[in-house]
PDB file of N, CA and C in Angstrom:
ATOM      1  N   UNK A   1       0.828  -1.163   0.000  1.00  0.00           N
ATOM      2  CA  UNK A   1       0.000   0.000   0.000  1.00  0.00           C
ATOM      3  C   UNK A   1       0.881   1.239   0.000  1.00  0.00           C
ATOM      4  N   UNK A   2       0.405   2.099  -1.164  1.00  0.00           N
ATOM      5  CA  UNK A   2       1.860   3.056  -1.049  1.00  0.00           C
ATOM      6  C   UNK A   2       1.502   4.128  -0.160  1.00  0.00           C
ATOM      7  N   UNK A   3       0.466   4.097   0.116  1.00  0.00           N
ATOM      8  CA  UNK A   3      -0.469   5.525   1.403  1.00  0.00           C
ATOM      9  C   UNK A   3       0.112   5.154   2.125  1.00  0.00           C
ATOM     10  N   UNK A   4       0.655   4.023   3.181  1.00  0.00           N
ATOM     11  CA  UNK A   4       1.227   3.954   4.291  1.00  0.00           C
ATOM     12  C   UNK A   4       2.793   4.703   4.447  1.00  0.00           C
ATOM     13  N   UNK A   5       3.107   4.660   2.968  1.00  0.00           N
ATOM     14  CA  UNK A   5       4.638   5.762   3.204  1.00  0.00           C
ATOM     15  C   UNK A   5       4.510   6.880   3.007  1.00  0.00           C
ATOM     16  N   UNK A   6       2.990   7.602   3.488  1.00  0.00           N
ATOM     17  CA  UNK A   6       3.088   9.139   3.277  1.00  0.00           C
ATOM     18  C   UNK A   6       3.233   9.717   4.886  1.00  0.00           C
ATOM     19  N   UNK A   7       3.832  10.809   4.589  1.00  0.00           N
ATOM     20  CA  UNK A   7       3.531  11.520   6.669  1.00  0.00           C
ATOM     21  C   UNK A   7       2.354  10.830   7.059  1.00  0.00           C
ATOM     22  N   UNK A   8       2.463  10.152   8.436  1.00  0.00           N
ATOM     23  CA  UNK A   8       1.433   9.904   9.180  1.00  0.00           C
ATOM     24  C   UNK A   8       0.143  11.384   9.227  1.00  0.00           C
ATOM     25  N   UNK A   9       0.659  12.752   9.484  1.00  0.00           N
ATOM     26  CA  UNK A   9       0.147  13.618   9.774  1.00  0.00           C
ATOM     27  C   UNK A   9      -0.513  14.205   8.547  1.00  0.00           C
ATOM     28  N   UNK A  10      -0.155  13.983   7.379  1.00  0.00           N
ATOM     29  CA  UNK A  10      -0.813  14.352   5.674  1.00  0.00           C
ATOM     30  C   UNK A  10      -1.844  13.140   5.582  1.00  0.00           C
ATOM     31  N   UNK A  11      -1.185  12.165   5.896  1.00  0.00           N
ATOM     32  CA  UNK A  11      -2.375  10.820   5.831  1.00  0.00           C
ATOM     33  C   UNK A  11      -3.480  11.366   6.882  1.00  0.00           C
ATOM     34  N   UNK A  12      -3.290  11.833   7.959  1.00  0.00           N
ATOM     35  CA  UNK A  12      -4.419  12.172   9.168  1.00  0.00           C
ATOM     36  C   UNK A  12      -5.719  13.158   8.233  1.00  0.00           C
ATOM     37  N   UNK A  13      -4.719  13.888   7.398  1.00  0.00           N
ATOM     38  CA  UNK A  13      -5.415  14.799   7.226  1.00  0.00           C
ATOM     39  C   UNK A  13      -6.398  14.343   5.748  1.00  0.00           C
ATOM     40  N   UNK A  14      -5.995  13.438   4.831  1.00  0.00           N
ATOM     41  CA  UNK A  14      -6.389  12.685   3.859  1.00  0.00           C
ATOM     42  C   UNK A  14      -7.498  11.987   4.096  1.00  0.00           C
ATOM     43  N   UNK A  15      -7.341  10.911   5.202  1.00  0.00           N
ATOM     44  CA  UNK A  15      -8.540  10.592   5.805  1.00  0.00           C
ATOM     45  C   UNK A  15      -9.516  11.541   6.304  1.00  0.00           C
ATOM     46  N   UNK A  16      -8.779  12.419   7.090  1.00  0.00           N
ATOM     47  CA  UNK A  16      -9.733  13.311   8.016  1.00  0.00           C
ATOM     48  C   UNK A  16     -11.012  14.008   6.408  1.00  0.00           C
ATOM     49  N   UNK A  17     -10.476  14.029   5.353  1.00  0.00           N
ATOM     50  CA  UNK A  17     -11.503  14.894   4.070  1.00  0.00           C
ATOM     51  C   UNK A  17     -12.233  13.664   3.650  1.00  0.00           C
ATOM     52  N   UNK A  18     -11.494  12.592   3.193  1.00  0.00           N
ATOM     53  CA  UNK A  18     -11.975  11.502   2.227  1.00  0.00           C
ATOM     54  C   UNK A  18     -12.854  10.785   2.874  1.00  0.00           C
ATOM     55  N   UNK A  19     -12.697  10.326   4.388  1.00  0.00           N
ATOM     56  CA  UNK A  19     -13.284   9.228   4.599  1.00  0.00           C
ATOM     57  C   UNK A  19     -14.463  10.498   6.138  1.00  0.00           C
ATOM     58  N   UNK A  20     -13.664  11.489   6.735  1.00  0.00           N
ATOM     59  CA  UNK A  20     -14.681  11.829   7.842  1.00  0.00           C
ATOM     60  C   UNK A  20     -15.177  12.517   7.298  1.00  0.00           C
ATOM     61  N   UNK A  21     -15.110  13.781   6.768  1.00  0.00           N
ATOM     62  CA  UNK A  21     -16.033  14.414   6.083  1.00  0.00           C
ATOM     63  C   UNK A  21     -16.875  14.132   4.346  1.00  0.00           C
ATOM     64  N   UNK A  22     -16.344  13.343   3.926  1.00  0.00           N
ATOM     65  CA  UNK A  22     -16.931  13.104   2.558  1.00  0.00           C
ATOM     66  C   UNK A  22     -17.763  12.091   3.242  1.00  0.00           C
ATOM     67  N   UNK A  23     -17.843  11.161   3.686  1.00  0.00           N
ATOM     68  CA  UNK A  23     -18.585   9.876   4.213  1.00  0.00           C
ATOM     69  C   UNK A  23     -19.659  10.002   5.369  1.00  0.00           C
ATOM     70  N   UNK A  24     -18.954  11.211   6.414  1.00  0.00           N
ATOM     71  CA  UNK A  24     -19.985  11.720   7.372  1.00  0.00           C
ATOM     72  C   UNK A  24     -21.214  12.895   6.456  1.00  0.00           C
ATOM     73  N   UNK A  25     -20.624  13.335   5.583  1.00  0.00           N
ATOM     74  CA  UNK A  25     -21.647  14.122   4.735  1.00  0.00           C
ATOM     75  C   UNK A  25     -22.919  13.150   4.479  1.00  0.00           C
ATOM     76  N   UNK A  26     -22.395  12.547   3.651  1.00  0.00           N
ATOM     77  CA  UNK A  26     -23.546  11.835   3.008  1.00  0.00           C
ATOM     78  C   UNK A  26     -24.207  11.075   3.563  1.00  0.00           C
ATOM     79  N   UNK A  27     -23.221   9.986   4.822  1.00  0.00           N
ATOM     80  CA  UNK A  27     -24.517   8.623   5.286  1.00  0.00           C
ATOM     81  C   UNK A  27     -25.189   9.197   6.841  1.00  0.00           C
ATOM     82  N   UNK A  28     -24.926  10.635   7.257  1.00  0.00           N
ATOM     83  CA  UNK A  28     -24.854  10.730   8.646  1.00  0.00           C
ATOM     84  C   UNK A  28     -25.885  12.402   8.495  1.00  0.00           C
ATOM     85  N   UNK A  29     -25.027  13.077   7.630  1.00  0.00           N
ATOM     86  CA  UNK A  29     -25.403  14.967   7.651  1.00  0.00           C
ATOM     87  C   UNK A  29     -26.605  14.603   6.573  1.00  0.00           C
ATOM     88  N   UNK A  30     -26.805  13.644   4.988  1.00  0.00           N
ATOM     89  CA  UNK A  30     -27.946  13.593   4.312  1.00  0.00           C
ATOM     90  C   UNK A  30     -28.593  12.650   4.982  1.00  0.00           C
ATOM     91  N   UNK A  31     -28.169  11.511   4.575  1.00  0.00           N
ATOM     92  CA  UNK A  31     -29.049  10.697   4.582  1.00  0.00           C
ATOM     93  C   UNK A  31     -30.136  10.252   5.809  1.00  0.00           C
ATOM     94  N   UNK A  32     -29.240   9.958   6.919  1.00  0.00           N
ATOM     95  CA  UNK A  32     -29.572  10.266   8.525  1.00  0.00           C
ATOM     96  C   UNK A  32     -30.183  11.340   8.678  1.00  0.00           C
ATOM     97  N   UNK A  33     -30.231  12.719   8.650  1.00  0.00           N
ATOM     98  CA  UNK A  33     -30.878  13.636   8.849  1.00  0.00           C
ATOM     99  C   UNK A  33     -32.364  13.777   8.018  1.00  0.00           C
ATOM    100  N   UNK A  34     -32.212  13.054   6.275  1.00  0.00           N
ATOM    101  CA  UNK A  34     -33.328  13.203   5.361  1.00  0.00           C
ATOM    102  C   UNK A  34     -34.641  11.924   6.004  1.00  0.00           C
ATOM    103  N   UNK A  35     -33.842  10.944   6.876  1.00  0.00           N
ATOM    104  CA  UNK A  35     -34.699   9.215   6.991  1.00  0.00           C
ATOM    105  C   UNK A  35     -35.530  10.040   8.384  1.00  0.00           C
ATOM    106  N   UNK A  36     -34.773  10.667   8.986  1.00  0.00           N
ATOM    107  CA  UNK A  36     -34.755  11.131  10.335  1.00  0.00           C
ATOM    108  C   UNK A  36     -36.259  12.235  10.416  1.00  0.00           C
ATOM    109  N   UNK A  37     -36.007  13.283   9.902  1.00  0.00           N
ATOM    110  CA  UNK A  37     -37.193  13.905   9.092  1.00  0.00           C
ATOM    111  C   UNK A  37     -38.259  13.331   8.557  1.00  0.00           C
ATOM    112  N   UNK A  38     -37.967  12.347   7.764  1.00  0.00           N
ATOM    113  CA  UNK A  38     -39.426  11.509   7.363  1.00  0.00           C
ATOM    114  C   UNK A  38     -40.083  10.925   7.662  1.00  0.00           C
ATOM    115  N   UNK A  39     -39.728   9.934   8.633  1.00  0.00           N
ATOM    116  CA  UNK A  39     -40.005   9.136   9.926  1.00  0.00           C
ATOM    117  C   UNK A  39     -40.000   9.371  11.070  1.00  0.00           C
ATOM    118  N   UNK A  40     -39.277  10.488  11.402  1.00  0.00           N
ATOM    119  CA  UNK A  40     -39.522  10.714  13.012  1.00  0.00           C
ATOM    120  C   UNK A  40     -39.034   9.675  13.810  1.00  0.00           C
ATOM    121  N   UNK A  41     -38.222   8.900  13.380  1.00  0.00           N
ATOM    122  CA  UNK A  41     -37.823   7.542  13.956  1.00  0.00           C
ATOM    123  C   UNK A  41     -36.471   7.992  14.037  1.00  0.00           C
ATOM    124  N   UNK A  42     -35.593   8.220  15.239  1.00  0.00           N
ATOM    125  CA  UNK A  42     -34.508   8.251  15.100  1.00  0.00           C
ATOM    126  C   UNK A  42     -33.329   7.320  14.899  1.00  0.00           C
ATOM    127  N   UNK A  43     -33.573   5.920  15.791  1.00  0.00           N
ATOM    128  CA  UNK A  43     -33.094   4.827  15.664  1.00  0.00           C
ATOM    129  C   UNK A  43     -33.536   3.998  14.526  1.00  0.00           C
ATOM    130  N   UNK A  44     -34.264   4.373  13.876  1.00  0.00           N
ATOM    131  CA  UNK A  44     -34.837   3.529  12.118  1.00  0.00           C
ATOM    132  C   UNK A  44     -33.808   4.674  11.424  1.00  0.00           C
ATOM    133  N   UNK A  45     -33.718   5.813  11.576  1.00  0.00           N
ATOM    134  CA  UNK A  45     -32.840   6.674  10.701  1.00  0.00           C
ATOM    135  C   UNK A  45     -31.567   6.233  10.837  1.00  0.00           C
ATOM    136  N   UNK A  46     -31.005   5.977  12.363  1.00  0.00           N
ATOM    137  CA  UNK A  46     -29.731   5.080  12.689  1.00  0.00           C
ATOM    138  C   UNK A  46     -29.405   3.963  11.550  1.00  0.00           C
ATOM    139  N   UNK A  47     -30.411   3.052  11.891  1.00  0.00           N
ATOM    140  CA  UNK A  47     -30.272   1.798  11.183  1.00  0.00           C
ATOM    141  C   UNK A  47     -29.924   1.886   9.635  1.00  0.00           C
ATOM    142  N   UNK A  48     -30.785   2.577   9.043  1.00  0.00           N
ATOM    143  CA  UNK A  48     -31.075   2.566   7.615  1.00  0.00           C
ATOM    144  C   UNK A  48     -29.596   3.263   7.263  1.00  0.00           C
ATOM    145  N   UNK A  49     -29.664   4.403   7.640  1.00  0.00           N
ATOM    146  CA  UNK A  49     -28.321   4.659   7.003  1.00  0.00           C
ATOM    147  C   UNK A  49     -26.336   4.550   7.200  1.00  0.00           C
ATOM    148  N   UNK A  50     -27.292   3.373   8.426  1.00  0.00           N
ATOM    149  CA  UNK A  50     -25.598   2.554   9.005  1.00  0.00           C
ATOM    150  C   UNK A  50     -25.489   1.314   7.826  1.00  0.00           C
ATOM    151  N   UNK A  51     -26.863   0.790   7.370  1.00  0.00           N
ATOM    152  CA  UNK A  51     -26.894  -0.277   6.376  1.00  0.00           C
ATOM    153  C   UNK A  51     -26.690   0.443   5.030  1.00  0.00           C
ATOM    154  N   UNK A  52     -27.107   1.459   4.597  1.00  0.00           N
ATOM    155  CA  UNK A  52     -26.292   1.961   3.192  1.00  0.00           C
ATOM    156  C   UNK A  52     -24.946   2.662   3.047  1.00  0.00           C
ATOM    157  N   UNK A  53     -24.468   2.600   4.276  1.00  0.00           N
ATOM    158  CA  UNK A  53     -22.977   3.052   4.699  1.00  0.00           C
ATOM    159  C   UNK A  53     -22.596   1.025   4.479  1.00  0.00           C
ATOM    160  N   UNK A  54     -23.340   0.696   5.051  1.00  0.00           N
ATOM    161  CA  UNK A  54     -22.686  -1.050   5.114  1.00  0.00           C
ATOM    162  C   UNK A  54     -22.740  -1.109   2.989  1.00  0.00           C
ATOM    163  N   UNK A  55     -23.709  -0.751   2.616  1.00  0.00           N
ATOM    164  CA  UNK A  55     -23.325  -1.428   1.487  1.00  0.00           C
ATOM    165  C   UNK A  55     -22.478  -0.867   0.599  1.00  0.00           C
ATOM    166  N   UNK A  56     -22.410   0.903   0.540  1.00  0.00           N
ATOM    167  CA  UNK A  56     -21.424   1.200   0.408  1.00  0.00           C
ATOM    168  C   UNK A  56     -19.705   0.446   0.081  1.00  0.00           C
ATOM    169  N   UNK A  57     -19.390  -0.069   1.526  1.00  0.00           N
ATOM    170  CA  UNK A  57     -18.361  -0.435   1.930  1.00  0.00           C
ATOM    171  C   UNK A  57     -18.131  -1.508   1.192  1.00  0.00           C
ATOM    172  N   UNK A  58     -18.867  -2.493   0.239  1.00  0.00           N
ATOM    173  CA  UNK A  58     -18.542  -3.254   0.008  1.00  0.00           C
ATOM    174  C   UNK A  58     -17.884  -2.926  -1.986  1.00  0.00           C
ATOM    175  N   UNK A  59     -17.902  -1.745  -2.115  1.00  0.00           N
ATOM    176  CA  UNK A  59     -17.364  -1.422  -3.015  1.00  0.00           C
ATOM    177  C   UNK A  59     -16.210  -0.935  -3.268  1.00  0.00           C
ATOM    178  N   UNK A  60     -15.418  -1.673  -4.238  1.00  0.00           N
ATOM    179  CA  UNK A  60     -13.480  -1.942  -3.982  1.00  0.00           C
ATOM    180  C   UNK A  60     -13.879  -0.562  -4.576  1.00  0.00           C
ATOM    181  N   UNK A  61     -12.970   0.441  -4.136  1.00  0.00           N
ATOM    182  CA  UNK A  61     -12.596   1.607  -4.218  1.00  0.00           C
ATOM    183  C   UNK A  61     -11.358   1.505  -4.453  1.00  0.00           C
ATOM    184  N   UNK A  62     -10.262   0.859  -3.889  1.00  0.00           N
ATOM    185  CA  UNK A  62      -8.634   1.215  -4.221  1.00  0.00           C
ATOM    186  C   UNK A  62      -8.705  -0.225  -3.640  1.00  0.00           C
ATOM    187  N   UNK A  63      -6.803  -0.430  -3.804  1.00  0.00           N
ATOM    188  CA  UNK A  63      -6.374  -2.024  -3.534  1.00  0.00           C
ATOM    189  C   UNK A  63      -6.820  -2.598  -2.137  1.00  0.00           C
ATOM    190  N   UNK A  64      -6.970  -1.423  -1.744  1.00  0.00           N
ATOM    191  CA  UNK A  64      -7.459  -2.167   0.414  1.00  0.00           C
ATOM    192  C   UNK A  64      -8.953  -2.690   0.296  1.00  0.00           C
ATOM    193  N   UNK A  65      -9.510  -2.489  -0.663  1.00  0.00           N
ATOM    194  CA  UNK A  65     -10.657  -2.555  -0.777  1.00  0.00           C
ATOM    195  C   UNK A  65     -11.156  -4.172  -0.942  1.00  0.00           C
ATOM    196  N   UNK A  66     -10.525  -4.201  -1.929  1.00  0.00           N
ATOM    197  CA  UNK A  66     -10.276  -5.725  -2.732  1.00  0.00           C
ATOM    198  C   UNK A  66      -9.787  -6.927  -2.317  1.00  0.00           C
ATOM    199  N   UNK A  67      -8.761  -6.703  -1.317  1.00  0.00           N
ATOM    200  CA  UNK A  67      -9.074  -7.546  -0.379  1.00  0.00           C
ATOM    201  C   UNK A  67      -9.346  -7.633   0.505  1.00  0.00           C
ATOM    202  N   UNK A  68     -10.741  -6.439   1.193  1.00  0.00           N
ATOM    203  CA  UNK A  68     -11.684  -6.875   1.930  1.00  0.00           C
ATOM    204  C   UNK A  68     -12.820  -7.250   0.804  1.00  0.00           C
ATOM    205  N   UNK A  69     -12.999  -7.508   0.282  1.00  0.00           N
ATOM    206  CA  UNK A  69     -13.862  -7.823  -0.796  1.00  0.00           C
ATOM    207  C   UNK A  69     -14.172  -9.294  -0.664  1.00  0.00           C
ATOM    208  N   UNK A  70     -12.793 -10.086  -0.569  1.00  0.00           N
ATOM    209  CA  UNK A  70     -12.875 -11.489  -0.129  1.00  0.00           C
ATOM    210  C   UNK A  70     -13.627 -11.791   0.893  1.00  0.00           C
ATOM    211  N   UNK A  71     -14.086 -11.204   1.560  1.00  0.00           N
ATOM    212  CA  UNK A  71     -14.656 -10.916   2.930  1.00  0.00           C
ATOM    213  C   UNK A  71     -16.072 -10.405   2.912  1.00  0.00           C
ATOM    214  N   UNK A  72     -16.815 -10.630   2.002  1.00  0.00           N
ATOM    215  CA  UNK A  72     -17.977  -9.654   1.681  1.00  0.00           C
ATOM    216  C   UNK A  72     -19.185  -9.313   3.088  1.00  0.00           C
ATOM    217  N   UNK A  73     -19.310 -10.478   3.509  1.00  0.00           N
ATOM    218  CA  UNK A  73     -20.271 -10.232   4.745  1.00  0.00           C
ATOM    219  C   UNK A  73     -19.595  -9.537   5.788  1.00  0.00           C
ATOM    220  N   UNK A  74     -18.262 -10.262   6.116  1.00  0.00           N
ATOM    221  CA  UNK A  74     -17.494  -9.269   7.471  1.00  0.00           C
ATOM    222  C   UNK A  74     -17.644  -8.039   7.179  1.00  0.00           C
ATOM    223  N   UNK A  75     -16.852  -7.494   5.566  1.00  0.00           N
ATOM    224  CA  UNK A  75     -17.032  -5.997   5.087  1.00  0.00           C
ATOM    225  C   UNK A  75     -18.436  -5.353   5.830  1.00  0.00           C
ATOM    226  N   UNK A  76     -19.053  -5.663   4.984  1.00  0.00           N
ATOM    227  CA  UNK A  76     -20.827  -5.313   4.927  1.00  0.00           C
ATOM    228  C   UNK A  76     -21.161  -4.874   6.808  1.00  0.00           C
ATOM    229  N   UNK A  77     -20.962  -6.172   7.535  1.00  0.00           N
ATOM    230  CA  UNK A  77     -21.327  -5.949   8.891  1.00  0.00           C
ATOM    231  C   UNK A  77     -20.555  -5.129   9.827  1.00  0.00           C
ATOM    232  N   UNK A  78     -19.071  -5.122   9.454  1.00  0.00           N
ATOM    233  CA  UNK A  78     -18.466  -4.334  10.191  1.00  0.00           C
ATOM    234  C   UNK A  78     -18.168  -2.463   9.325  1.00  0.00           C
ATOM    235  N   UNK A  79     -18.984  -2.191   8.732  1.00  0.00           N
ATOM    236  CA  UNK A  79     -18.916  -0.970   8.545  1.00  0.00           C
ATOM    237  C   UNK A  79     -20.338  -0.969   8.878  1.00  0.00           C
ATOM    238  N   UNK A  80     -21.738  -1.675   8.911  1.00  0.00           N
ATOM    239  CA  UNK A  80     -22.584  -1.299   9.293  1.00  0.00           C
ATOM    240  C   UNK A  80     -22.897  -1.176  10.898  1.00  0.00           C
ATOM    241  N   UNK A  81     -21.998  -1.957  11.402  1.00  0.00           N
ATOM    242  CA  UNK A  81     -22.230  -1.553  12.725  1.00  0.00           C
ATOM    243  C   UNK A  81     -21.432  -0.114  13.091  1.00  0.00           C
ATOM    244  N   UNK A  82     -20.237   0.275  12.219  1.00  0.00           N
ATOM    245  CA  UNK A  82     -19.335   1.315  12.219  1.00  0.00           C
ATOM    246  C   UNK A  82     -20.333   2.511  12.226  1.00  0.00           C
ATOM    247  N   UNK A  83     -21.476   2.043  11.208  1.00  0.00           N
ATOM    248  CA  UNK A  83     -22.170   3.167  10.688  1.00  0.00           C
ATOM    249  C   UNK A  83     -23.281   3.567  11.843  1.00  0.00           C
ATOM    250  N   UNK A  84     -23.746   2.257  12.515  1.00  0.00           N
ATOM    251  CA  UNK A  84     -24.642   2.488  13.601  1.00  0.00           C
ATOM    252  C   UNK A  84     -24.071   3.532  14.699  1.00  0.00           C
ATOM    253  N   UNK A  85     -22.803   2.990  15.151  1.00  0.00           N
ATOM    254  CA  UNK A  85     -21.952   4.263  16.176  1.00  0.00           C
ATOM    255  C   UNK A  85     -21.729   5.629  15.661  1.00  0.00           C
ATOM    256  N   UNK A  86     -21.180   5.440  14.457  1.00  0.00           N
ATOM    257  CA  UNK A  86     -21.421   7.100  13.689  1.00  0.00           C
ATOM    258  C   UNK A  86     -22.240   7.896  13.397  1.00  0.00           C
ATOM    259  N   UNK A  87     -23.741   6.703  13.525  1.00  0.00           N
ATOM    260  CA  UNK A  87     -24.739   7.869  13.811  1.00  0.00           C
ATOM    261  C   UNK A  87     -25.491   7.885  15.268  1.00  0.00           C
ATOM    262  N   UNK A  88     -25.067   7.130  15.744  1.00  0.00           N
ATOM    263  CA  UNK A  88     -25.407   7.729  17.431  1.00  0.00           C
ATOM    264  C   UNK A  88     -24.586   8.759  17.603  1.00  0.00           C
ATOM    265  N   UNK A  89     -23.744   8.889  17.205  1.00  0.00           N
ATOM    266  CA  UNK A  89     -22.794   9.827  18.091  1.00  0.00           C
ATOM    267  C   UNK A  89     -23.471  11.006  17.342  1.00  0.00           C
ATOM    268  N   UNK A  90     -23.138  10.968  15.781  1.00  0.00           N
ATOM    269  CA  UNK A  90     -24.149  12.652  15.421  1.00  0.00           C
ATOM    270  C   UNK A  90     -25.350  12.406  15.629  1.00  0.00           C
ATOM    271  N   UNK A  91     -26.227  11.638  16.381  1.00  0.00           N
ATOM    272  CA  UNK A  91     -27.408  12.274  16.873  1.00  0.00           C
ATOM    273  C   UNK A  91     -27.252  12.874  17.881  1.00  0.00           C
ATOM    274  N   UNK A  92     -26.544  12.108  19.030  1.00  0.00           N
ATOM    275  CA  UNK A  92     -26.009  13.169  20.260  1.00  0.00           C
ATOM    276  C   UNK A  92     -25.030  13.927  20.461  1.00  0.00           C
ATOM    277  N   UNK A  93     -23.743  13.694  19.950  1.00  0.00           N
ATOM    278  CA  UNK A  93     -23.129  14.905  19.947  1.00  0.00           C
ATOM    279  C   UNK A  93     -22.618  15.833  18.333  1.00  0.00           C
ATOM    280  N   UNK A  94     -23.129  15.386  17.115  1.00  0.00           N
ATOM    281  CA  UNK A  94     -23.266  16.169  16.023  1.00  0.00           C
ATOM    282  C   UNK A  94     -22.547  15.809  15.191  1.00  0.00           C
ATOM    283  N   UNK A  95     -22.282  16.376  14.207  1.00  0.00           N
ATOM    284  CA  UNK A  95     -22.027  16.407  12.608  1.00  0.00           C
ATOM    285  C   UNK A  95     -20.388  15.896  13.309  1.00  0.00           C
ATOM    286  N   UNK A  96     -19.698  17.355  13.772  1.00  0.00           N
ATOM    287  CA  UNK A  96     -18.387  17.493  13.861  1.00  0.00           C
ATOM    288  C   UNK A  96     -17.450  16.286  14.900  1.00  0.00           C
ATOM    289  N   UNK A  97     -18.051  15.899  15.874  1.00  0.00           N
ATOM    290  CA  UNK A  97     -17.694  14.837  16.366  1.00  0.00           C
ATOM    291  C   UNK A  97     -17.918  13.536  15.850  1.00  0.00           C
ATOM    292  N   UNK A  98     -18.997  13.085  15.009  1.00  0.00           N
ATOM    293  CA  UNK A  98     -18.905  11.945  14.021  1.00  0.00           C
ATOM    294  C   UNK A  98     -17.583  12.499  12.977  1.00  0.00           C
ATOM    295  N   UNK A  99     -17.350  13.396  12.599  1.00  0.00           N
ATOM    296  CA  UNK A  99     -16.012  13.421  11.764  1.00  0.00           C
ATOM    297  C   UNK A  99     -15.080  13.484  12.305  1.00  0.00           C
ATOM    298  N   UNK A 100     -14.896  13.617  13.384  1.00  0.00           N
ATOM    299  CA  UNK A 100     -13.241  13.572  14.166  1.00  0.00           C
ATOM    300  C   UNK A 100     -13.626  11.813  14.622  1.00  0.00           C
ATOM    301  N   UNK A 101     -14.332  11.590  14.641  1.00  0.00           N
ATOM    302  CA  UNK A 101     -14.485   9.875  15.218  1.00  0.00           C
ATOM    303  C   UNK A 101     -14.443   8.882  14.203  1.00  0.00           C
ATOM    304  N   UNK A 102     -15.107   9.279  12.819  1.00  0.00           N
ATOM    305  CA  UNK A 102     -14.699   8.547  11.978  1.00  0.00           C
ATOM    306  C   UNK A 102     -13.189   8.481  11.688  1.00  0.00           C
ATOM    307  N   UNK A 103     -12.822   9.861  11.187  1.00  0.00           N
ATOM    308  CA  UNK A 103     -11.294  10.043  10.856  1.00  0.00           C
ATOM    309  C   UNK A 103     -10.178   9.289  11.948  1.00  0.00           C
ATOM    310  N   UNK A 104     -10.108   9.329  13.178  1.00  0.00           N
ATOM    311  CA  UNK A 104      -9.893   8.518  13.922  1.00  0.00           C
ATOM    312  C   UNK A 104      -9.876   6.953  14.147  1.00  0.00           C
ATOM    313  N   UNK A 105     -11.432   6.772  13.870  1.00  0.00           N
ATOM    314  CA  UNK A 105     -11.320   5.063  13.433  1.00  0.00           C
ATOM    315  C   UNK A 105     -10.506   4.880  12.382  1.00  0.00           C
ATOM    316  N   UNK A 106     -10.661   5.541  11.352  1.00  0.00           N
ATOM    317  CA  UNK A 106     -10.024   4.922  10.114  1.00  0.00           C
ATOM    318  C   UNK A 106      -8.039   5.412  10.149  1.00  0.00           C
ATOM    319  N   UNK A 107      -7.789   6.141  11.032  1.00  0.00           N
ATOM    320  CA  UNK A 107      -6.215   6.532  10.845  1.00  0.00           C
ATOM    321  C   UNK A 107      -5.337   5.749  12.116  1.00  0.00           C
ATOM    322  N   UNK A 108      -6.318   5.600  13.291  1.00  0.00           N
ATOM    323  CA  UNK A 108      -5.813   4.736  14.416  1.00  0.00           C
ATOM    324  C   UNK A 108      -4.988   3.480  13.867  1.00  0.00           C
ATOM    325  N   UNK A 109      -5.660   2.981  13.538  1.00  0.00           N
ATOM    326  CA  UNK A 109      -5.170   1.395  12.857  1.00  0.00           C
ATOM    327  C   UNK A 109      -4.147   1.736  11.769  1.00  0.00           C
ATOM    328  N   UNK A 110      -4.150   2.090  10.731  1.00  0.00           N
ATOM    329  CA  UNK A 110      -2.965   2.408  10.117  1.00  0.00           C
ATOM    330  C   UNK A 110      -1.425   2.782  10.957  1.00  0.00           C
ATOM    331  N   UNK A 111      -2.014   3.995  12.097  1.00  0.00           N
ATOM    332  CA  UNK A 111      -0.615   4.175  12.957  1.00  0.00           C
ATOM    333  C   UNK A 111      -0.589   3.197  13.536  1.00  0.00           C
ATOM    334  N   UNK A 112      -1.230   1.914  14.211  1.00  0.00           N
ATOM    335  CA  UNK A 112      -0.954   1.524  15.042  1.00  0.00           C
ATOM    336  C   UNK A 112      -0.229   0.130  14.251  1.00  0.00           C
ATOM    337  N   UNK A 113      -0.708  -0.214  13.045  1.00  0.00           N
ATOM    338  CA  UNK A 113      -0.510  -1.724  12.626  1.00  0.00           C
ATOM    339  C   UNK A 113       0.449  -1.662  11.850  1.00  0.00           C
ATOM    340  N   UNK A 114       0.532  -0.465  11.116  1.00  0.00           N
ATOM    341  CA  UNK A 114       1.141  -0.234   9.398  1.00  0.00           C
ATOM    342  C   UNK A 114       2.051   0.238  10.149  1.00  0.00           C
ATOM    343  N   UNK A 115       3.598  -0.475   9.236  1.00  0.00           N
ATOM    344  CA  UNK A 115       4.710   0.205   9.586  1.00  0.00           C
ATOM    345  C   UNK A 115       5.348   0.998   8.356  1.00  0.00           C
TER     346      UNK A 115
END
């Protein structure tokens, strides 16, 4: 993976656009907020758009992708439960803390595993 030989701190910030704010936009600030509005159901708004964040995920985007791909159900379930916590948290504490929490999930593990 050639992303792992960029500054840890340019990578922070790569993730922090690509994956917390491009990803918290859409499955958390639209979609969550549009299910949320229509239903009045907050935890059905949870659900629904932790499961189109799950299916999302199962689309190879770059080489890391592909081989979670081999993996199709783990993929699927473990970003939908990802997606369930990302939108509890912006229901209770908002937009901006689901994006420092996503960006976080996704850069933790790289510093911690990737050498």
């Amino acid at each position: 993976m050639s992303m792992i030989h960029l500054n840890k701190g340019l990578l922070f910030f790569m993730l922090f656009y690509g994956g917390g704010i491009a990803e918290e936009t859409v499955y958390r600030l639209i979609f969550l907020s549009l299910i949320w509005k229509l239903t009045n159901k907050r935890w059905l708004s949870i659900v629904l758009s932790a499961l189109l964040f799950g299916i999302y995920h199962l689309i190879p985007l770059n080489s890391m992708y592909k081989i979670y791909w081999g993996f199709p159900i783990n993929q699927f379930v473990c970003a939908t439960i990802s997606g369930i916590v990302f939108g509890y948290i912006y229901t209770k504490r908002g937009y901006e803390t689901a994006v420092i929490g996503h960006t976080f999930s996704d850069w933790l593990p790289i510093l911690i595993f990737m050498r």
